[in-house]
C-alpha atoms as a PDB file:
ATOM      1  CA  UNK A   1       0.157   2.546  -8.898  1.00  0.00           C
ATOM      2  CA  UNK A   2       0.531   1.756 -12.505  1.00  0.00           C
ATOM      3  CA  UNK A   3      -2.531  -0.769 -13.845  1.00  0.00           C
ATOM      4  CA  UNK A   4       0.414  -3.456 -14.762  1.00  0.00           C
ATOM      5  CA  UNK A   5       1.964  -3.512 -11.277  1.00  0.00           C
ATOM      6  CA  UNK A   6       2.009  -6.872 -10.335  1.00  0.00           C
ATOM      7  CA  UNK A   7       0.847  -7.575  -6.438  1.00  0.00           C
ATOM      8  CA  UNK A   8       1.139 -11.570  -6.752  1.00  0.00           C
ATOM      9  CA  UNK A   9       3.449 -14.014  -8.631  1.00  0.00           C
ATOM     10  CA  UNK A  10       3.001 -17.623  -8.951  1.00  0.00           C
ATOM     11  CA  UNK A  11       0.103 -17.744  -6.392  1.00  0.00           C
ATOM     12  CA  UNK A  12       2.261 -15.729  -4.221  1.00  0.00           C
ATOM     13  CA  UNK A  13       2.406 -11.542  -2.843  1.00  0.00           C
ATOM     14  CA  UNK A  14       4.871  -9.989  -4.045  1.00  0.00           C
ATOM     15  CA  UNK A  15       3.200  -6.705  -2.682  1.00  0.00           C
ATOM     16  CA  UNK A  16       2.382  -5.525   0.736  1.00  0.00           C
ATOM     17  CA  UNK A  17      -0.648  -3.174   1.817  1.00  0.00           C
ATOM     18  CA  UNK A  18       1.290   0.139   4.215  1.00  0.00           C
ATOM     19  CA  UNK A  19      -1.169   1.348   6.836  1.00  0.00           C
ATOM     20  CA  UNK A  20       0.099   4.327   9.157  1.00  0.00           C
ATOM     21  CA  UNK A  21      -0.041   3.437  12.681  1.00  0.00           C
ATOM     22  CA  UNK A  22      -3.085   5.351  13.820  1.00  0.00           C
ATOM     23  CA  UNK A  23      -5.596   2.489  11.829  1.00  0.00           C
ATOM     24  CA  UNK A  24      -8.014   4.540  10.131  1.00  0.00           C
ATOM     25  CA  UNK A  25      -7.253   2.889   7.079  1.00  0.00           C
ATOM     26  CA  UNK A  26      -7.190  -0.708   8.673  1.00  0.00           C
ATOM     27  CA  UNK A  27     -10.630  -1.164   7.099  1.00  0.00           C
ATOM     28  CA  UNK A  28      -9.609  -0.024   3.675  1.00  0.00           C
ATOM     29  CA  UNK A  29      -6.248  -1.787   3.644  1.00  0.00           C
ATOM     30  CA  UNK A  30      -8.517  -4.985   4.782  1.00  0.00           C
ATOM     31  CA  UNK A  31     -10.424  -4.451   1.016  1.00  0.00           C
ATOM     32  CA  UNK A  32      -8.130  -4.507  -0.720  1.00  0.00           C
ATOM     33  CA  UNK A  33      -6.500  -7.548   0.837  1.00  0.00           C
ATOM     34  CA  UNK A  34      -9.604  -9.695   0.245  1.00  0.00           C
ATOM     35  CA  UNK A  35     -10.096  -8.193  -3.326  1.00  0.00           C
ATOM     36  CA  UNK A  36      -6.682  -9.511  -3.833  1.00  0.00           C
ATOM     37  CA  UNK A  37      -7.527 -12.329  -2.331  1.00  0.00           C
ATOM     38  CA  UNK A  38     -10.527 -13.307  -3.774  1.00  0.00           C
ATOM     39  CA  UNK A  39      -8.624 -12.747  -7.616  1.00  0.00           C
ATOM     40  CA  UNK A  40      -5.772 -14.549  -7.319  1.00  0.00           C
ATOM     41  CA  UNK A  41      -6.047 -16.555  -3.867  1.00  0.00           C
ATOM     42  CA  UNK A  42      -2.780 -14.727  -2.662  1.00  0.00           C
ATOM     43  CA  UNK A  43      -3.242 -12.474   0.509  1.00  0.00           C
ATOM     44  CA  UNK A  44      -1.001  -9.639   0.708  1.00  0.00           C
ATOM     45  CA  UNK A  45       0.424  -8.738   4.017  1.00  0.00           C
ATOM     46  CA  UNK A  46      -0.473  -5.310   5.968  1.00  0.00           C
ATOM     47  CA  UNK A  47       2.489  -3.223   7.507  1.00  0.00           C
ATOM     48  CA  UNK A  48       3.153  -0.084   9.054  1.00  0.00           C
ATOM     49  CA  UNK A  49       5.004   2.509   7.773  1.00  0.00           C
ATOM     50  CA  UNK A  50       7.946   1.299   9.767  1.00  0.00           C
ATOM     51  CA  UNK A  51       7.872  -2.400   8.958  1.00  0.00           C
ATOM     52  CA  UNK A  52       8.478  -1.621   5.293  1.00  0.00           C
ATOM     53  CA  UNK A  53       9.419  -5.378   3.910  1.00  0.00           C
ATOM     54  CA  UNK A  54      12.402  -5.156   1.715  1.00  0.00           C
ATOM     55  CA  UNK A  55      11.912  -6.067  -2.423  1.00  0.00           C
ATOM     56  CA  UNK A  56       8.017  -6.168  -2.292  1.00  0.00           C
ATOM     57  CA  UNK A  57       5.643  -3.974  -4.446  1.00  0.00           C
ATOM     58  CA  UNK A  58       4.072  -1.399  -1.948  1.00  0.00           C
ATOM     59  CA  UNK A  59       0.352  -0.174  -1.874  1.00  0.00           C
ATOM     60  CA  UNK A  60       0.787   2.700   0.530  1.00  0.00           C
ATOM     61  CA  UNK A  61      -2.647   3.710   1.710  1.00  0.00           C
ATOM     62  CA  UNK A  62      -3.490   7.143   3.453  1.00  0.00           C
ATOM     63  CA  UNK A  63      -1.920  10.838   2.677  1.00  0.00           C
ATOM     64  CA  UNK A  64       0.984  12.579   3.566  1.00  0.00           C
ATOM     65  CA  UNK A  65      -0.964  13.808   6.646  1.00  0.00           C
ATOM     66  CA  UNK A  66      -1.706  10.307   8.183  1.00  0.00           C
ATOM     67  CA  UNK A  67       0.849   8.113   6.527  1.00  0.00           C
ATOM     68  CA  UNK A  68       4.867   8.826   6.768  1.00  0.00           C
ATOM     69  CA  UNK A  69       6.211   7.046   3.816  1.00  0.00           C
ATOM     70  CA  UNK A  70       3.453   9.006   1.971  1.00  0.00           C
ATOM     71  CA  UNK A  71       4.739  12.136   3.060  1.00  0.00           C
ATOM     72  CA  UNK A  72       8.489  11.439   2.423  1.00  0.00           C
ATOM     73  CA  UNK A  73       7.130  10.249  -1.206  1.00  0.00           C
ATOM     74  CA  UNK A  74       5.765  13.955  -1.521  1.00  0.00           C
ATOM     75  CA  UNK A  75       9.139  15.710   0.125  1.00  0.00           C
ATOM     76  CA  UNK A  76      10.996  13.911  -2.591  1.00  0.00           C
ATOM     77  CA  UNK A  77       8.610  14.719  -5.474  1.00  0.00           C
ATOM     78  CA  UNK A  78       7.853  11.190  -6.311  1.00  0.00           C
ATOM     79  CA  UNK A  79       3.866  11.993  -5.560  1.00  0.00           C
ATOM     80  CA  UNK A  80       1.750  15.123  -6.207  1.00  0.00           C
ATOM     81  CA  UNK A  81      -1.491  15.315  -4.340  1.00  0.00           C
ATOM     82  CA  UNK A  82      -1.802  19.273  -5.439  1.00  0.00           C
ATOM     83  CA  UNK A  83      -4.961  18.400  -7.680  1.00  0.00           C
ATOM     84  CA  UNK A  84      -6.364  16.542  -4.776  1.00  0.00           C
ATOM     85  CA  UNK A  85      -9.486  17.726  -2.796  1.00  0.00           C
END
């Protein structure tokens, strides 16, 4: 995610938090909905990978391994995570 992405607009999300559906990232995803929250007063919605909400700003959460729309990202060459350890 770029530093300029915008996650709320007019007190409102415009983003949503993607978990994948086995919830070891619920606690994470849960940060950085109250960081969010307690910035701008806005609180983002969590999803799964399969409720993807249509025109919102996605902060996709887990890798390729544990989240599907992470690994699609990385068929399609729109991540690396080759540097990654």
């Amino acid at each position: 995610m770029r530093l300029d992405t915008a996650l709320v607009s007019n007190g409102k999300p415009i983003a949503a938090v993607v978990v994948p559906a086995d919830g070891r990232y619920e606690a994470l995803a849960n940060s950085i909905v109250e960081r969010v929250k307690k910035t701008t007063g806005a609180e983002l919605p969590v999803v799964g990978s399969d409720q993807l909400p249509a025109g919102k700003t996605l902060v996709v959460v887990g890798g390729p391994r544990s989240n599907p729309l992470v690994a699609t990202a990385q068929e399609r060459g729109l991540v690396d995570f080759t540097e990654l350890k």
